[in-house]
Protein backbone atom coordinates (compact mmCIF):
# COMPACT_ATOMS: atom_id res chain seq x y z
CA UNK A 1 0.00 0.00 0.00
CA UNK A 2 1.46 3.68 -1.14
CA UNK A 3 0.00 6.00 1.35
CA UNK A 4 0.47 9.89 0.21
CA UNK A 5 1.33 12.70 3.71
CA UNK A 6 0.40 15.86 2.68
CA UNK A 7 2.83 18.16 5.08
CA UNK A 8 4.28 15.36 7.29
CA UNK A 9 6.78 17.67 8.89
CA UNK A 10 3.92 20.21 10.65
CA UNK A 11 1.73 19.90 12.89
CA UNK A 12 4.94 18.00 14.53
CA UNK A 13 2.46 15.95 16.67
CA UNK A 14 1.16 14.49 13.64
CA UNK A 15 4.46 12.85 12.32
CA UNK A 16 3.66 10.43 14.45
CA UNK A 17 1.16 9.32 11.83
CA UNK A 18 3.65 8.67 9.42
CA UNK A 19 5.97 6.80 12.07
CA UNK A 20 3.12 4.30 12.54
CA UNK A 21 1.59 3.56 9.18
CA UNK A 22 5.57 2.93 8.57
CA UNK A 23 5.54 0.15 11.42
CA UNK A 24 3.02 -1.30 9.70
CA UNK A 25 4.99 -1.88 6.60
CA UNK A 26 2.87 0.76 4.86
CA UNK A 27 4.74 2.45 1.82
CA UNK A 28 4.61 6.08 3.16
CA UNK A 29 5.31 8.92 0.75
CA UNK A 30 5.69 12.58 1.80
CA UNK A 31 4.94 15.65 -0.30
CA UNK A 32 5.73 19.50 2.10
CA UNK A 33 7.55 22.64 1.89
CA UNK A 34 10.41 21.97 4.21
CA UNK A 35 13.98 21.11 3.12
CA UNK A 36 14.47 17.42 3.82
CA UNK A 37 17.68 18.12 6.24
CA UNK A 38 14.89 20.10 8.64
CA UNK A 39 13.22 16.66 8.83
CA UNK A 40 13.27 14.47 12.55
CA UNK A 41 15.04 11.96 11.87
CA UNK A 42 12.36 9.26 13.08
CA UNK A 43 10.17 11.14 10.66
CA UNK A 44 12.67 10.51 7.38
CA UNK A 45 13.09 7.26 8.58
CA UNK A 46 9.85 6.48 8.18
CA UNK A 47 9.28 8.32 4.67
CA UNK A 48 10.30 6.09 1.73
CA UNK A 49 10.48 8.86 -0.49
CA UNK A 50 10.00 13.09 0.48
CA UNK A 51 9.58 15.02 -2.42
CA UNK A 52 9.68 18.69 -1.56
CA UNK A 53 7.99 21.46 -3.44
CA UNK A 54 8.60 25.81 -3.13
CA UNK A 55 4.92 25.66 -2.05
CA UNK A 56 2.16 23.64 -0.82
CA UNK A 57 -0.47 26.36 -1.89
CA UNK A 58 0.67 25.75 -6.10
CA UNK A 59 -1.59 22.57 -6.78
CA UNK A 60 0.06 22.48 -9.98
CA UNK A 61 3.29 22.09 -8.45
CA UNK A 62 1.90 19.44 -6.07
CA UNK A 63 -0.21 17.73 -9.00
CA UNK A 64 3.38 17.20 -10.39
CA UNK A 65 5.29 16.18 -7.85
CA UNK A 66 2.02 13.16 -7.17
CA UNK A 67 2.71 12.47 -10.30
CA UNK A 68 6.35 11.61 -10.09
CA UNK A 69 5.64 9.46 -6.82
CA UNK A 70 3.02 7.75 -8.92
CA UNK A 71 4.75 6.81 -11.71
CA UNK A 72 8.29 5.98 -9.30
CA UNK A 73 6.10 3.70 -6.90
CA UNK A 74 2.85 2.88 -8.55
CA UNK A 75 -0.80 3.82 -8.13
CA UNK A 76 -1.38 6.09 -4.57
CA UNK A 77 -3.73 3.95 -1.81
CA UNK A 78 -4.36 7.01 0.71
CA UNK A 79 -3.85 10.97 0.57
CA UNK A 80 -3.94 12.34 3.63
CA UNK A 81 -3.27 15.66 5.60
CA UNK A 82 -5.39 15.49 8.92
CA UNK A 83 -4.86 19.37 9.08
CA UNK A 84 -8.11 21.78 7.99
CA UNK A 85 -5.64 24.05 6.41
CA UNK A 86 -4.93 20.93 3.60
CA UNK A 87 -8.26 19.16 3.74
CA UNK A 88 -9.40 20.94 0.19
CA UNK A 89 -5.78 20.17 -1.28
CA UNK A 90 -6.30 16.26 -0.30
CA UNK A 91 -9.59 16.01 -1.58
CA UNK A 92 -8.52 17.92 -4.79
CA UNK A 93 -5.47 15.33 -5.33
CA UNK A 94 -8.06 12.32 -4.41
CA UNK A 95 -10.10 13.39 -7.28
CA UNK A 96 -7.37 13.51 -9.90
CA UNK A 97 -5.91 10.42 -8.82
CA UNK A 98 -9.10 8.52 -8.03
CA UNK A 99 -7.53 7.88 -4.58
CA UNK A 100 -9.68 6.16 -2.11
CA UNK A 101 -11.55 8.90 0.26
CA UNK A 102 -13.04 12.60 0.69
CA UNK A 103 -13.46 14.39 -2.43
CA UNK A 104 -14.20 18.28 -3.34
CA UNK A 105 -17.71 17.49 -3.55
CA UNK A 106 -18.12 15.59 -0.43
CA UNK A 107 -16.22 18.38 1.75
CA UNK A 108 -19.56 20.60 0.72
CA UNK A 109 -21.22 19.28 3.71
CA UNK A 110 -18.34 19.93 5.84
CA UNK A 111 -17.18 23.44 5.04
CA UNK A 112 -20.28 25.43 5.36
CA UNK A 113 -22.25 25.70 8.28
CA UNK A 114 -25.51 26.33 6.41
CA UNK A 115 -24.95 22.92 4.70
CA UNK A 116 -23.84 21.11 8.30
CA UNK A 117 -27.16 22.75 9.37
CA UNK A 118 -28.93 20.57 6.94
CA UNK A 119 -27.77 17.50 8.14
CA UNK A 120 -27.78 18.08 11.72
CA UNK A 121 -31.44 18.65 11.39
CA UNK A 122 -31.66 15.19 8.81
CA UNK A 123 -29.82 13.32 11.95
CA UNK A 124 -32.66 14.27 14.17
CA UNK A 125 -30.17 16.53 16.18
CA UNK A 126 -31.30 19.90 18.25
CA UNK A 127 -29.88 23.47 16.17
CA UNK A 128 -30.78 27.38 16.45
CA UNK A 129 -32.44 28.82 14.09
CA UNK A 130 -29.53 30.60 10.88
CA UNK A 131 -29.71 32.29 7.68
CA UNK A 132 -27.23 32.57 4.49
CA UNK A 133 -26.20 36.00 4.41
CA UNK A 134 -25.14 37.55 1.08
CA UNK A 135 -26.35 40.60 0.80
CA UNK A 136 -27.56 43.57 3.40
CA UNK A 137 -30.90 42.80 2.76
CA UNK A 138 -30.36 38.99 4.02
CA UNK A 139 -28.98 40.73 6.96
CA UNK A 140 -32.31 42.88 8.35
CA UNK A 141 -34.06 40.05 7.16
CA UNK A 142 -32.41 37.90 9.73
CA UNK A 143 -32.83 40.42 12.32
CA UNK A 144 -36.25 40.92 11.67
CA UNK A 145 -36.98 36.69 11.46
CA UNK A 146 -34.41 35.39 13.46
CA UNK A 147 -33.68 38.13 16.17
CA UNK A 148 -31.08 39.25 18.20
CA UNK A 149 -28.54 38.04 20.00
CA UNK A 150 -26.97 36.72 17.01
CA UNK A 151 -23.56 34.95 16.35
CA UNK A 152 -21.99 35.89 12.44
CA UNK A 153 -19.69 33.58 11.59
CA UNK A 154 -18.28 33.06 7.73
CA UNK A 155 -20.24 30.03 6.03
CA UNK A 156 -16.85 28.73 5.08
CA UNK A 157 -14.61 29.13 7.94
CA UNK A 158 -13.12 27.68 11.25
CA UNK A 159 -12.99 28.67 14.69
CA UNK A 160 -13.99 32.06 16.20
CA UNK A 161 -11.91 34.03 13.56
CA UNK A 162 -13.48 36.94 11.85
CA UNK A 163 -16.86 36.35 14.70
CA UNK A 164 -18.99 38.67 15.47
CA UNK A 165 -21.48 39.02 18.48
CA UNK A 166 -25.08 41.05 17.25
CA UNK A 167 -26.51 42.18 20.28
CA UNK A 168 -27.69 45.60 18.90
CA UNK A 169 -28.68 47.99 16.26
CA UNK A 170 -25.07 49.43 16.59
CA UNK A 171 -23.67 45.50 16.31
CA UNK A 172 -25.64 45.26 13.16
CA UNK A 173 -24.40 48.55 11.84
CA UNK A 174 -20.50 47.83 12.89
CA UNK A 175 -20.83 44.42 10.79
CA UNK A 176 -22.18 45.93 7.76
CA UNK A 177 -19.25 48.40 7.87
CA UNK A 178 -16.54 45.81 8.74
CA UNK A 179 -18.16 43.11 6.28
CA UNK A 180 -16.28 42.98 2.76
CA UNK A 181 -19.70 42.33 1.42
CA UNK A 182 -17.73 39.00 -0.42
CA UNK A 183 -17.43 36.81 1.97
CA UNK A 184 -20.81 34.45 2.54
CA UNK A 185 -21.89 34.89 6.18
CA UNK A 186 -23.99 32.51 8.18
CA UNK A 187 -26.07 34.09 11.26
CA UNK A 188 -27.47 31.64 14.28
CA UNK A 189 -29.09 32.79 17.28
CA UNK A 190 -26.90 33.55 19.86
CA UNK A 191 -27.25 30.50 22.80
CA UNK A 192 -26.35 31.77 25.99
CA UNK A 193 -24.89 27.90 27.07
CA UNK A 194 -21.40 28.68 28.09
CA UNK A 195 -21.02 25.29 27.77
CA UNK A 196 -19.29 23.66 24.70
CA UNK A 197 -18.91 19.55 24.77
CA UNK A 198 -17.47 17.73 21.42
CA UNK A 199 -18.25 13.89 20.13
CA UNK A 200 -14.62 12.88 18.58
CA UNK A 201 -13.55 10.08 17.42
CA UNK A 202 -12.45 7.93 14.46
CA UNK A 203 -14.60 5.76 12.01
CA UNK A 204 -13.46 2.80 9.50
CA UNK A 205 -13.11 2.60 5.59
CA UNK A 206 -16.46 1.16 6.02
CA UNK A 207 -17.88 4.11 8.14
CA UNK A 208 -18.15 2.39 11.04
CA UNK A 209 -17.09 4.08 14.62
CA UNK A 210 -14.13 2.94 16.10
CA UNK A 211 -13.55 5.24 18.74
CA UNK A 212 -15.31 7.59 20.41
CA UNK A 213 -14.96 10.09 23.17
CA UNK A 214 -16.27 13.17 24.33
CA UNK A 215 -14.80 16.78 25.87
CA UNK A 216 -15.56 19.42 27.57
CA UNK A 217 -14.13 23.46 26.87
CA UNK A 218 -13.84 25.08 30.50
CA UNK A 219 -14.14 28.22 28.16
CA UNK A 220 -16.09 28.74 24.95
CA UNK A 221 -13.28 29.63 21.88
CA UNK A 222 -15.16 33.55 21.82
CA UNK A 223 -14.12 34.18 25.17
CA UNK A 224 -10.79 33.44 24.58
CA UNK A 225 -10.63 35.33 21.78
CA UNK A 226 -11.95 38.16 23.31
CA UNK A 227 -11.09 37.97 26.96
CA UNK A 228 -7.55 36.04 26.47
CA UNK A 229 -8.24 33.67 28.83
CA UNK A 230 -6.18 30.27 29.84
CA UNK A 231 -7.39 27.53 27.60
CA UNK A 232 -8.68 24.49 29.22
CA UNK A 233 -10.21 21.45 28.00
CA UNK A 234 -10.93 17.95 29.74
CA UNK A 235 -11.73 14.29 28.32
CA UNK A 236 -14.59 12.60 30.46
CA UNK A 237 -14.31 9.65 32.20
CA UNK A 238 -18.01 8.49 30.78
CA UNK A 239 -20.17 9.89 27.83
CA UNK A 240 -24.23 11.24 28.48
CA UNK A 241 -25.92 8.41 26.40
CA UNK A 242 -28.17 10.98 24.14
CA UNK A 243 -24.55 12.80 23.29
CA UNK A 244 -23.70 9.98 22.19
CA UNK A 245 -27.02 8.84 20.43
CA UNK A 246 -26.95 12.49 18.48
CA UNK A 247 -23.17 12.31 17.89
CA UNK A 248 -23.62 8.70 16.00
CA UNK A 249 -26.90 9.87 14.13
CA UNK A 250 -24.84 12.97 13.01
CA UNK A 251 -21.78 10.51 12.27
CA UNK A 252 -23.54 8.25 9.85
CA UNK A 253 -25.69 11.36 8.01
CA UNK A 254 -22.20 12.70 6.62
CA UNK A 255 -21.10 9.16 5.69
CA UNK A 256 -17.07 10.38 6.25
CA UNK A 257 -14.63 6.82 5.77
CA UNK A 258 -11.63 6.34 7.56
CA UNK A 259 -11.50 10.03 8.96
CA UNK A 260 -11.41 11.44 12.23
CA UNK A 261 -14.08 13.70 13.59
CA UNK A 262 -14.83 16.35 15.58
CA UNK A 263 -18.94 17.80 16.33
CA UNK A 264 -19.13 20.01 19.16
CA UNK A 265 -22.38 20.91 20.62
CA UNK A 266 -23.59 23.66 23.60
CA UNK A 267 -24.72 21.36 26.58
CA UNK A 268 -28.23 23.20 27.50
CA UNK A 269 -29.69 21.43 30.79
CA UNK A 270 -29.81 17.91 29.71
CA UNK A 271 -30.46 18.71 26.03
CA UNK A 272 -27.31 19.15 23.02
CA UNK A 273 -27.42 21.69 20.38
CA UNK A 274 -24.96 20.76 17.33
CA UNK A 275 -22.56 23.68 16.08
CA UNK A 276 -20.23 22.74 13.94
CA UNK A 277 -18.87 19.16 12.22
CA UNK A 278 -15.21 19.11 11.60
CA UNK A 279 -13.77 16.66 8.65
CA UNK A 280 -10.59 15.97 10.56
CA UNK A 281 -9.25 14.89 14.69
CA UNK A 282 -9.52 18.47 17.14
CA UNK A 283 -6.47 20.70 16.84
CA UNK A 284 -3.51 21.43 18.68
CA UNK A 285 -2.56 18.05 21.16
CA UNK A 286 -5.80 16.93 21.78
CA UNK A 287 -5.09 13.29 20.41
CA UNK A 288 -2.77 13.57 22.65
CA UNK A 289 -4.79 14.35 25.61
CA UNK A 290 -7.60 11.59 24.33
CA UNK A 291 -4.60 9.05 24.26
CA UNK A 292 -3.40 9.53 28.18
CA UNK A 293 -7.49 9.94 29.10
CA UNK A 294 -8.09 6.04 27.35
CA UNK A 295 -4.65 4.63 28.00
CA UNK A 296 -4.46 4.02 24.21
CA UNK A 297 -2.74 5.07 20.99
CA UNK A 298 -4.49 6.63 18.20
CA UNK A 299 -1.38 6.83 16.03
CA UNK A 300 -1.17 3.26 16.47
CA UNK A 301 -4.65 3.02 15.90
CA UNK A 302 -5.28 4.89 12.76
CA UNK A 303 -2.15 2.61 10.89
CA UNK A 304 -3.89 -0.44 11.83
CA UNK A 305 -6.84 0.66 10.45
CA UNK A 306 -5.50 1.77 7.66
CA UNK A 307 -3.53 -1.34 7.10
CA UNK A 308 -6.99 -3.41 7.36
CA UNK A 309 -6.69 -4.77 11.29
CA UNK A 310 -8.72 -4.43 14.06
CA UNK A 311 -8.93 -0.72 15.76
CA UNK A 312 -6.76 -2.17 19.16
CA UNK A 313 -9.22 -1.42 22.23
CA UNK A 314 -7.75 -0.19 25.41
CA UNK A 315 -7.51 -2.53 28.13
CA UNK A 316 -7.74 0.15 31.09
CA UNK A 317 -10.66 2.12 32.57
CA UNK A 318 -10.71 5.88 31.08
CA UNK A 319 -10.17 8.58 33.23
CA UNK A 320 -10.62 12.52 33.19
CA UNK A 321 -7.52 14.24 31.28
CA UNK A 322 -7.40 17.38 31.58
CA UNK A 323 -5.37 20.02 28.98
CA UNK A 324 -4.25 23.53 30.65
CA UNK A 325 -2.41 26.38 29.40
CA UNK A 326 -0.40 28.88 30.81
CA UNK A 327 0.58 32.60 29.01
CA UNK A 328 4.22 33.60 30.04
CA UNK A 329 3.71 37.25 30.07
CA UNK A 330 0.77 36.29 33.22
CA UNK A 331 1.10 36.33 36.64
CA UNK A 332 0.04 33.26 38.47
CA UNK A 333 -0.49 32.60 42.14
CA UNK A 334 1.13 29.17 42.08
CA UNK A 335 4.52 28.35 40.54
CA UNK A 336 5.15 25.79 37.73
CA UNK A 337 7.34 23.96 40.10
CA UNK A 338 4.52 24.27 42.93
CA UNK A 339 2.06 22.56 40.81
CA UNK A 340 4.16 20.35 39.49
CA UNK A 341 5.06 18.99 42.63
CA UNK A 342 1.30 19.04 44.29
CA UNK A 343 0.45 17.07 41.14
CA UNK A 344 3.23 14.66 40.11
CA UNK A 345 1.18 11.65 40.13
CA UNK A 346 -1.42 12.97 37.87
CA UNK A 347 0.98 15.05 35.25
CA UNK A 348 2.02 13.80 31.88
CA UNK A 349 3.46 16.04 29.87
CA UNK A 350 4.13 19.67 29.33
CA UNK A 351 4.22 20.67 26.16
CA UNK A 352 5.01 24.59 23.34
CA UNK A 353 2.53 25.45 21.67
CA UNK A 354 3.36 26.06 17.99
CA UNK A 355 3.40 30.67 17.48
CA UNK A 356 0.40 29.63 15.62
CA UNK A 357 -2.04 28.95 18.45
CA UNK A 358 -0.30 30.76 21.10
CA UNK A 359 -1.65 34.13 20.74
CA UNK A 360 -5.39 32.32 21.11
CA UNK A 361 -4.34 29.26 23.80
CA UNK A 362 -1.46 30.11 25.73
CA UNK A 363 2.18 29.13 25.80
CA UNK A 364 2.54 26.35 27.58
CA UNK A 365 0.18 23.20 27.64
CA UNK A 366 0.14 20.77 30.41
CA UNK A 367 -1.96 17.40 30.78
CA UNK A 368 -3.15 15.45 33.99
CA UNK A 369 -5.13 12.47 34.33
CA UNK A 370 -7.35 11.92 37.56
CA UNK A 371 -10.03 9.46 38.11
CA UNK A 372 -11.75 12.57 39.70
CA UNK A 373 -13.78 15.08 38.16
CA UNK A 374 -13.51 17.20 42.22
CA UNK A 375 -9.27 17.15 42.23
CA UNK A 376 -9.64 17.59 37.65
CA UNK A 377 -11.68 20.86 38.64
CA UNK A 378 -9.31 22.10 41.45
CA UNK A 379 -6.34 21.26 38.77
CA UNK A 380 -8.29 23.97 36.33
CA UNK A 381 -8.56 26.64 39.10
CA UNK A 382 -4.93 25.96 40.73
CA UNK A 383 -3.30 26.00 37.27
CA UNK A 384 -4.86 29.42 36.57
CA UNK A 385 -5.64 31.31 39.36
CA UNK A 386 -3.89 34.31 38.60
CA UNK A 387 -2.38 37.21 41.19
């Protein structure tokens, strides 16, 4: 099997991906920007061929350099990024190489919200009312039908960038003169849940779920954005059993194959409202912090799936992980070392977080397990209680 990396060198986390579909005696092939000497060396080790290009962005440029890898080592089994930025370049080079997987077409439902919409409400899953906006016209209308609070978010985008919050007249007048008037908006009504939960996971070339797990933000993604707040997330122990009943009817409506996944909802009372389905695993080291939570290895997992084996369960009891970041430039009551040494049985691992993200999530990420969601929550307030 000739499996295709889009970008193996970054995310960094990810080149574990290509280290494992390598142990299984997969064929792996890489195609990025970065000079081959800037490689880890467990990461060339693992490529049988890198073929660099000036830049990623050129699909001509890539289309050619496929080419060459197809006609050195045969016909390509797999393309794969797992990074939003590349999903539209995979599915592209899928297409022309009729390469098992996502296609343009298919990442439709996955780009725009209005279209997610659609299917959420197909899978029998809660959503706020939203509106397509195009015009300024579209955008009273929505007012006038919808009402305020709103949340205006681009129809094809990801994460809280370019967000807007519509509480008032003046809101509504300060997005129609920020708005470029070209770029497709999509308005919701604003849900006053602070509380955002996810259903993640990984399915098989068949569709089928392998995995599955669930999270919870301490802090929505607009608040830190606006307020610059810690970021804090936490895999649960145990899953609500009508999360997971919505996240499996939303799961088989887009009909993704061998993919990861990430749907996050608002948690309101004991009900779920779905936001937004993402084509790919949750960003940053979060398959990371699902690995430590269920004592298992979703590199490892992934390549055997890939390879056509079983998905290999864990054998242990899950327990809460949480993810915490710290900001440098912030002053905290409580010392790294302090905290390091109240919690040295539960801490993992500390890791940078890429100049990308840090602006947004904070500079430093640390991860604890505990079997206890009283000493996870006191881990969240210790960590960053500030002076």
């Amino acid at each position: 099997m000739n499996y295709l990396v889009i970008s193996p060198y970054y995310p960094q986390n990810f080149q574990q991906f290509t280290i494992e579909l390598a142990n299984k005696g997969i064929t792996v092939l890489g195609i990025g920007q970065e000079p081959y000497e800037q490689l880890d060396e467990p990461l060339r080790n693992s490529l049988t061929e890198y073929f660099r290009v000036d830049n990623l962005e050129n699909i001509d440029e890539v289309k050619r350099a496929v080419a060459f890898l197809f006609y050195k080592h045969g016909p390509i089994d797999r393309i794969e990024s797992h990074n939003e930025y590349w999903l539209e370049l995979d599915a592209s080079l899928r297409e022309q190489f009729n390469v098992f997987g996502a296609k343009p077409e298919d990442l439709k439902k996955t780009k725009f919200k209005s279209e997610m919409k659609k299917l959420f409400k197909k899978a029998g899953v809660p959503v706020v009312p939203g509106a397509v906006i195009k015009t300024e016209a579209d955008v009273d209308q929505a007012v006038n039908e919808i009402g305020l609070p709103m949340i205006a978010k681009p129809d094809n985008g990801v994460g809280a960038v370019a967000t807007f919050k519509l509480d008032t007249e003046d809101d509504i007048n300060h997005f129609k003169t920020e708005w470029d008037h070209s770029t497709v908006y999509f308005f919701e009504k604003f849900v006053t849940s602070s509380e955002i939960c996810t259903f993640d996971g990984l399915v098989d070339k068949d569709g089928k779920i392998v995995f599955s797990t669930t999270f919870d933000y301490a802090y929505t993604p607009l608040d830190l954005m606006i307020y610059k707040m810690d970021n804090s997330y936490y895999v649960l122990k145990d899953m609500d059993s009508k999360l997971r009943k919505y996240g499996e009817a939303i799961v088989k409506e887009f009909d993704m194959k061998e993919r990861f996944f990430h749907i996050e909802f608002f948690r309101e009372g004991d009900d779920y409202i779905a936001i937004e389905y993402n084509n790919r695993p949750a960003g940053g080291f979060t398959i990371d912090v699902y690995n430590f939570a269920h004592s298992l290895d979703l590199y490892r997992g992934y390549a055997a799936i890939v390879a056509g084996e079983e998905f290999p369960a864990s054998e242990f009891e899950a327990q809460y992980c949480l993810a915490t970041s710290r900001r440098t430039n912030a002053h905290y009551v409580y010392s790294e070392e302090d905290l390091l040494d109240k919690y040295s049985q539960q801490f993992k691992v500390k890791k940078i977080m890429p100049a990308a993200f840090a602006e947004l999530q904070g500079d430093y990420l640390y991860m604890l397990t505990t079997p206890s969601r009283q000493e996870m929550e006191q881990m969240i307030t210790d960590f960053g209680q500030r002076q």
